[in-house]
N, C-alpha and C. Protein backbone atom coordinates (compact mmCIF):
# COMPACT_ATOMS: atom_id res chain seq x y z
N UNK A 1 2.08 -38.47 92.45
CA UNK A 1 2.41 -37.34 91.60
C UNK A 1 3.81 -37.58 91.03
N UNK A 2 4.14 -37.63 90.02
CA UNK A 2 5.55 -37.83 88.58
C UNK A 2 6.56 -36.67 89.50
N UNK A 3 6.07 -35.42 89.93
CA UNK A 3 7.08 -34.27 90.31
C UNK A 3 6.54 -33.51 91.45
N UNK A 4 7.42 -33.16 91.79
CA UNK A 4 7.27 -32.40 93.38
C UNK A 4 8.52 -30.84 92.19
N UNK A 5 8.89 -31.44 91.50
CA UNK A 5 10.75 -30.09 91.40
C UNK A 5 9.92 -29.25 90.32
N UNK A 6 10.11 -28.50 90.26
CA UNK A 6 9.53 -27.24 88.61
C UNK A 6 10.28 -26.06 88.82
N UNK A 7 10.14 -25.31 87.77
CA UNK A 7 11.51 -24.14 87.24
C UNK A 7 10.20 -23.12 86.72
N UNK A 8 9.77 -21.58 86.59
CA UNK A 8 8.96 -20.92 86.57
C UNK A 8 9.68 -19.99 85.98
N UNK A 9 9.88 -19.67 84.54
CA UNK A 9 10.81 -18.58 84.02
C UNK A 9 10.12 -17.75 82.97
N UNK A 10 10.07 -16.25 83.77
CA UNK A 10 9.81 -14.83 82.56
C UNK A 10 10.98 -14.02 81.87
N UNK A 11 10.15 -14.10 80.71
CA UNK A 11 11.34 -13.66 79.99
C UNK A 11 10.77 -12.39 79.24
N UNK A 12 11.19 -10.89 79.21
CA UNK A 12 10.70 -10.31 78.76
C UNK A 12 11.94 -9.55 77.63
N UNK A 13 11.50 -9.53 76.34
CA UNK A 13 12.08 -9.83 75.52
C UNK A 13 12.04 -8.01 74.72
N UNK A 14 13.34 -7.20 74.34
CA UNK A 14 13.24 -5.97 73.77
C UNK A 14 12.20 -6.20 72.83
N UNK A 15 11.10 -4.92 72.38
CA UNK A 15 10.17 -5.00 71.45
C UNK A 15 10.63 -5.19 70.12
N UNK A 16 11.92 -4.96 69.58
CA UNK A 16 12.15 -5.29 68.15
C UNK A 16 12.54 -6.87 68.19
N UNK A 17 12.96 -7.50 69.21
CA UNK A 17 13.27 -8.83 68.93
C UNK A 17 12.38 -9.83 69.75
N UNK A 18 11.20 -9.23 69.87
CA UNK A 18 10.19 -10.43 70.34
C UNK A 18 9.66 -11.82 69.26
N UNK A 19 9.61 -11.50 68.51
CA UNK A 19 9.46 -12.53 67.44
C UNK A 19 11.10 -13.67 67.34
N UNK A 20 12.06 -13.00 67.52
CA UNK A 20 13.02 -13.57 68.10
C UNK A 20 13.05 -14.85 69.36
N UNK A 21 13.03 -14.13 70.16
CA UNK A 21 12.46 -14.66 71.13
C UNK A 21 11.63 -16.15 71.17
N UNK A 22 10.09 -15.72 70.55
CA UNK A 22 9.20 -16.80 70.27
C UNK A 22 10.26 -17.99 69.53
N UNK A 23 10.88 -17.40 68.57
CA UNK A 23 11.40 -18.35 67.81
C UNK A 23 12.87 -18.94 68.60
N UNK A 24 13.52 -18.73 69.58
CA UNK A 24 14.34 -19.46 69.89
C UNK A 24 13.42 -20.66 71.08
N UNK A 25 12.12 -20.00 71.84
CA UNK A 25 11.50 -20.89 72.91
C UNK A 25 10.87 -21.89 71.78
N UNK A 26 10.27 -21.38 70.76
CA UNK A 26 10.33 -22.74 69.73
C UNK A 26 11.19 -24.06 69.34
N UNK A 27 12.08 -23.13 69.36
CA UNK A 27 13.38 -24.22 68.83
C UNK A 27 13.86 -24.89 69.83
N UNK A 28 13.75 -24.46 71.23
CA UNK A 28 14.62 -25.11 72.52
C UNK A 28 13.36 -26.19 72.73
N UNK A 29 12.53 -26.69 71.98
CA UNK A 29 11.93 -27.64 72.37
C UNK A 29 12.41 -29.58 72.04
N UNK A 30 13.08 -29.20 70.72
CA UNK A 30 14.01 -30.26 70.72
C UNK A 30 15.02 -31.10 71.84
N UNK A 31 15.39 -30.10 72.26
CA UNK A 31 16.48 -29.87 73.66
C UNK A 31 15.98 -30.51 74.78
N UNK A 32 14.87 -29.95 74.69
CA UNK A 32 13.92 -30.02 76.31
C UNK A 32 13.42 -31.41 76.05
N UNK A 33 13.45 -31.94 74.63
CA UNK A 33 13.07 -33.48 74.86
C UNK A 33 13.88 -34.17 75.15
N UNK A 34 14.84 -33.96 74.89
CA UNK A 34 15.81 -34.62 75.04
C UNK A 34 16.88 -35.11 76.07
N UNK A 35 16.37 -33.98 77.46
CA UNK A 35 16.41 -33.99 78.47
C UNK A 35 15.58 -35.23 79.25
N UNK A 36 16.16 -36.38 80.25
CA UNK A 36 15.30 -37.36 79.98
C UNK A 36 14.87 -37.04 81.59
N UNK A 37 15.69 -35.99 82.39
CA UNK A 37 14.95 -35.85 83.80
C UNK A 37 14.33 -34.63 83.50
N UNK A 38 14.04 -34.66 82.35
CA UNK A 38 12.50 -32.87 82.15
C UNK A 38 11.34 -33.60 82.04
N UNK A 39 10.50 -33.72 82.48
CA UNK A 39 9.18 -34.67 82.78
C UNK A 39 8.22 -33.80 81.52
N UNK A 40 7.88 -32.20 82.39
CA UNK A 40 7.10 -31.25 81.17
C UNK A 40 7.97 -30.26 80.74
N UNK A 41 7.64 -29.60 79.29
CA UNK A 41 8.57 -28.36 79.65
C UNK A 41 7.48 -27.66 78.46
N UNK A 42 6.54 -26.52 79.10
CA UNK A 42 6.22 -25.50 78.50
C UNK A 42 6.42 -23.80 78.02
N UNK A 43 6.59 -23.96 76.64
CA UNK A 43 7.04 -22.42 76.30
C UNK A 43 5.70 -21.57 76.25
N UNK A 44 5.46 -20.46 76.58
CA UNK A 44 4.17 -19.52 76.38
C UNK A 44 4.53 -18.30 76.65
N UNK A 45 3.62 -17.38 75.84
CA UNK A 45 3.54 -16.24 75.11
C UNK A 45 2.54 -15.41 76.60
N UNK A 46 2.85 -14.28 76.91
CA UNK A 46 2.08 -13.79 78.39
C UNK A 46 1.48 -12.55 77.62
N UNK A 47 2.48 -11.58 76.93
CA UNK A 47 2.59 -10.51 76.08
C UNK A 47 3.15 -10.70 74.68
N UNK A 48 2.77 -9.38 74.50
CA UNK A 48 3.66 -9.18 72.89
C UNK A 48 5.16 -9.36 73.38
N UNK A 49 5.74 -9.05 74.55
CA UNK A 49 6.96 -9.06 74.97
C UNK A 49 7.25 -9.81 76.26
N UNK A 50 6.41 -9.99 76.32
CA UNK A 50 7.01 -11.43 77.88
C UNK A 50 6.61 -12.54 77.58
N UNK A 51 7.20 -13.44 77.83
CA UNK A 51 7.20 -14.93 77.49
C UNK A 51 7.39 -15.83 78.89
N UNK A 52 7.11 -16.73 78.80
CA UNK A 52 7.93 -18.15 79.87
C UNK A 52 7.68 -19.25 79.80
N UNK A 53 8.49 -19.81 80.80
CA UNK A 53 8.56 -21.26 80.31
C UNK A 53 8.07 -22.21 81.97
N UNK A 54 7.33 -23.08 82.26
CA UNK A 54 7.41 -23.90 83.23
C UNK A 54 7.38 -25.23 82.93
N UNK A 55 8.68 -25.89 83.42
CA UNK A 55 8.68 -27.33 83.48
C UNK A 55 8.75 -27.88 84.76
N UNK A 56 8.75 -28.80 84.50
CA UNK A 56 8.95 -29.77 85.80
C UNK A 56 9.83 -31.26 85.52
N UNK A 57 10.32 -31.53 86.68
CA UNK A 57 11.83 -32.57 87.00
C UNK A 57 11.17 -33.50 87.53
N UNK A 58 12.16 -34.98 87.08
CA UNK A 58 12.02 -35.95 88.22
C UNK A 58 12.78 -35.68 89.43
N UNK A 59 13.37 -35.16 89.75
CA UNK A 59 13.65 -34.84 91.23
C UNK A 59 15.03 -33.83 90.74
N UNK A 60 15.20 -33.24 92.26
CA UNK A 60 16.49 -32.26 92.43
C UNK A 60 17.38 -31.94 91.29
N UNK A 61 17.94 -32.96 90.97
CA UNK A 61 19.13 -32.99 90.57
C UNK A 61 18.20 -33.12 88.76
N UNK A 62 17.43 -33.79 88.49
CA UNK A 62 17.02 -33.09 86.92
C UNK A 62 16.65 -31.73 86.72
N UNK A 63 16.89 -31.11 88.43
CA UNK A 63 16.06 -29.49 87.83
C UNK A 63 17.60 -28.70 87.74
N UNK A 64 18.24 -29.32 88.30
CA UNK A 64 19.90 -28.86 88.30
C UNK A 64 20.17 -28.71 87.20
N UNK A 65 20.16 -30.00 86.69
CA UNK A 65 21.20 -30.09 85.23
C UNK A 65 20.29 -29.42 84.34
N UNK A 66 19.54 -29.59 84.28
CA UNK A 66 18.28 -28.34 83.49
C UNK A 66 18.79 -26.86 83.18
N UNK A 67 19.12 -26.76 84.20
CA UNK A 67 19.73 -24.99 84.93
C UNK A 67 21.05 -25.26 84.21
N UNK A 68 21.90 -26.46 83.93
CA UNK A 68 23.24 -25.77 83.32
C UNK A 68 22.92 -26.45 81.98
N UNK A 69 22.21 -27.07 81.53
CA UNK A 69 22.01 -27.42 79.45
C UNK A 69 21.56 -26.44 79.43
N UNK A 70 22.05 -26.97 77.76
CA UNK A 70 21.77 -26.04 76.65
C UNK A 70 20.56 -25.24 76.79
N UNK A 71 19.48 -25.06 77.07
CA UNK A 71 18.23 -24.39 77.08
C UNK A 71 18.79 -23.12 77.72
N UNK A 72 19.17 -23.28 79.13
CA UNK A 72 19.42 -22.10 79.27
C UNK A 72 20.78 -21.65 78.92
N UNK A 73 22.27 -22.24 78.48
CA UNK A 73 22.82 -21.34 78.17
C UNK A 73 22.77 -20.90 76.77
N UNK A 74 21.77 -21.11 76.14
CA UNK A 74 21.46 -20.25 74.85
C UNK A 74 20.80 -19.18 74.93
N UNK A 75 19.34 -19.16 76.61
CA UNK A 75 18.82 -17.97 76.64
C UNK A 75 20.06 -17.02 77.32
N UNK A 76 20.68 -17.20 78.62
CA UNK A 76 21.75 -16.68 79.00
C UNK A 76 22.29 -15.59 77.66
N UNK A 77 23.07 -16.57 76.67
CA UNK A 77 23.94 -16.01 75.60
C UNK A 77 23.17 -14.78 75.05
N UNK A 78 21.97 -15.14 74.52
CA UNK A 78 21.01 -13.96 73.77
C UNK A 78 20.47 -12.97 74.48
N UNK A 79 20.44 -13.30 76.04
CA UNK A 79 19.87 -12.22 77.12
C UNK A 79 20.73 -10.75 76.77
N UNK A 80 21.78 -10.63 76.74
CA UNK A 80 22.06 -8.61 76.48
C UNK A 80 21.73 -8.01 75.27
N UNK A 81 21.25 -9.08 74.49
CA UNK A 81 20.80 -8.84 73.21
C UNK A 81 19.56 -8.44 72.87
N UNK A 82 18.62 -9.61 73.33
CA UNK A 82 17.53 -9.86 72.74
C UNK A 82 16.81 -9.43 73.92
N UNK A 83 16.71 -9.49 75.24
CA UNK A 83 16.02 -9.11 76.35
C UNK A 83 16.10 -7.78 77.38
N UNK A 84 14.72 -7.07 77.52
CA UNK A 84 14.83 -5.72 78.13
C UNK A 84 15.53 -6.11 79.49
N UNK A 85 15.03 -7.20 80.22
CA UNK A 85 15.75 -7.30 81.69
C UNK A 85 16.12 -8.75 81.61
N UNK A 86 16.73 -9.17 82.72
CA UNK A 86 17.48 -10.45 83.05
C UNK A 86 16.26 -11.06 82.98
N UNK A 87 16.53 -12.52 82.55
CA UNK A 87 15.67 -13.42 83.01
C UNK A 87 15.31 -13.54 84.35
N UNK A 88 14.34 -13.89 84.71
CA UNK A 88 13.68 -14.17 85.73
C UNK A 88 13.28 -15.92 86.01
N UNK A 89 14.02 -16.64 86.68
CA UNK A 89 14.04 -18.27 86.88
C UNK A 89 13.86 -18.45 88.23
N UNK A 90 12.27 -19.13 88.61
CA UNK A 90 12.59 -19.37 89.92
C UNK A 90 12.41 -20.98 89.77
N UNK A 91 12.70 -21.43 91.20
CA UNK A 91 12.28 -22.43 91.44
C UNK A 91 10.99 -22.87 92.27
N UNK A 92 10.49 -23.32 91.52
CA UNK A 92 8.85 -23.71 92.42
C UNK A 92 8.95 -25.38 92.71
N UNK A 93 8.13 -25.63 93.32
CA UNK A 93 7.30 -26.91 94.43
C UNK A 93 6.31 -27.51 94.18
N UNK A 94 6.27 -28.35 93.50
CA UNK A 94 4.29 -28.85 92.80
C UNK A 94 4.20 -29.06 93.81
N UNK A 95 2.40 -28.22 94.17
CA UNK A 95 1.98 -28.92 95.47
C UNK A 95 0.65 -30.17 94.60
N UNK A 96 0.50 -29.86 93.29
CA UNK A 96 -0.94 -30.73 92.87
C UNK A 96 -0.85 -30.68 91.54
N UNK A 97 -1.28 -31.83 90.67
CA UNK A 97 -1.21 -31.88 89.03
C UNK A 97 -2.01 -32.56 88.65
N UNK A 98 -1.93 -32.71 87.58
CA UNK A 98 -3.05 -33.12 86.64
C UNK A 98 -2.43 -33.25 85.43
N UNK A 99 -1.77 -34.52 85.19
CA UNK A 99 -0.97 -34.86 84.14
C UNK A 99 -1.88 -35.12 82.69
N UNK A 100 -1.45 -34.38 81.66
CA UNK A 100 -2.14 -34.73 80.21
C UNK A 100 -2.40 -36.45 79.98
């Protein structure tokens, strides 16, 4: 298995700036490639107003530096703005995958 490390993040986004929203997890996909210890990194739509993202690391320390780039301190920055509650980021454990 590529990863054992993954990051599990809801984001629920105020109702006038959900389209917002969509459009910055759009744009942070550049970013997320560019990251060369981000193995996957998926953005998705749950609600009209909750969103998230799960990727996965080559180990520890790519899920670290993950946690301080740009991806998240852009959601960080827009969070009192654009979002009803704090983000929600956990850290999860692949126990099993099935790589594309």
């Amino acid at each position: 298995m590529p990863s054992k490390n993954g990051l599990l993040a809801r984001i629920e986004a105020r109702p006038e700036h959900a389209d917002e929203v969509a459009a910055l997890l759009r744009g942070a996909l550049d970013a997320a490639r560019a990251e060369e210890q981000t193995l996957t990194w998926f953005a998705f739509r749950e609600s009209p107003t909750v969103f998230g993202i799960f990727d996965t690391f080559s180990d520890e320390a790519g899920r670290a530096a993950h946690l301080e780039g740009p991806i998240a301190a852009a959601l960080m920055e827009v969070a009192p703005r654009l979002l009803a509650t704090e983000p929600s980021i956990r850290a999860v454990d692949i126990l099993a995958a099935k790589p594309g």
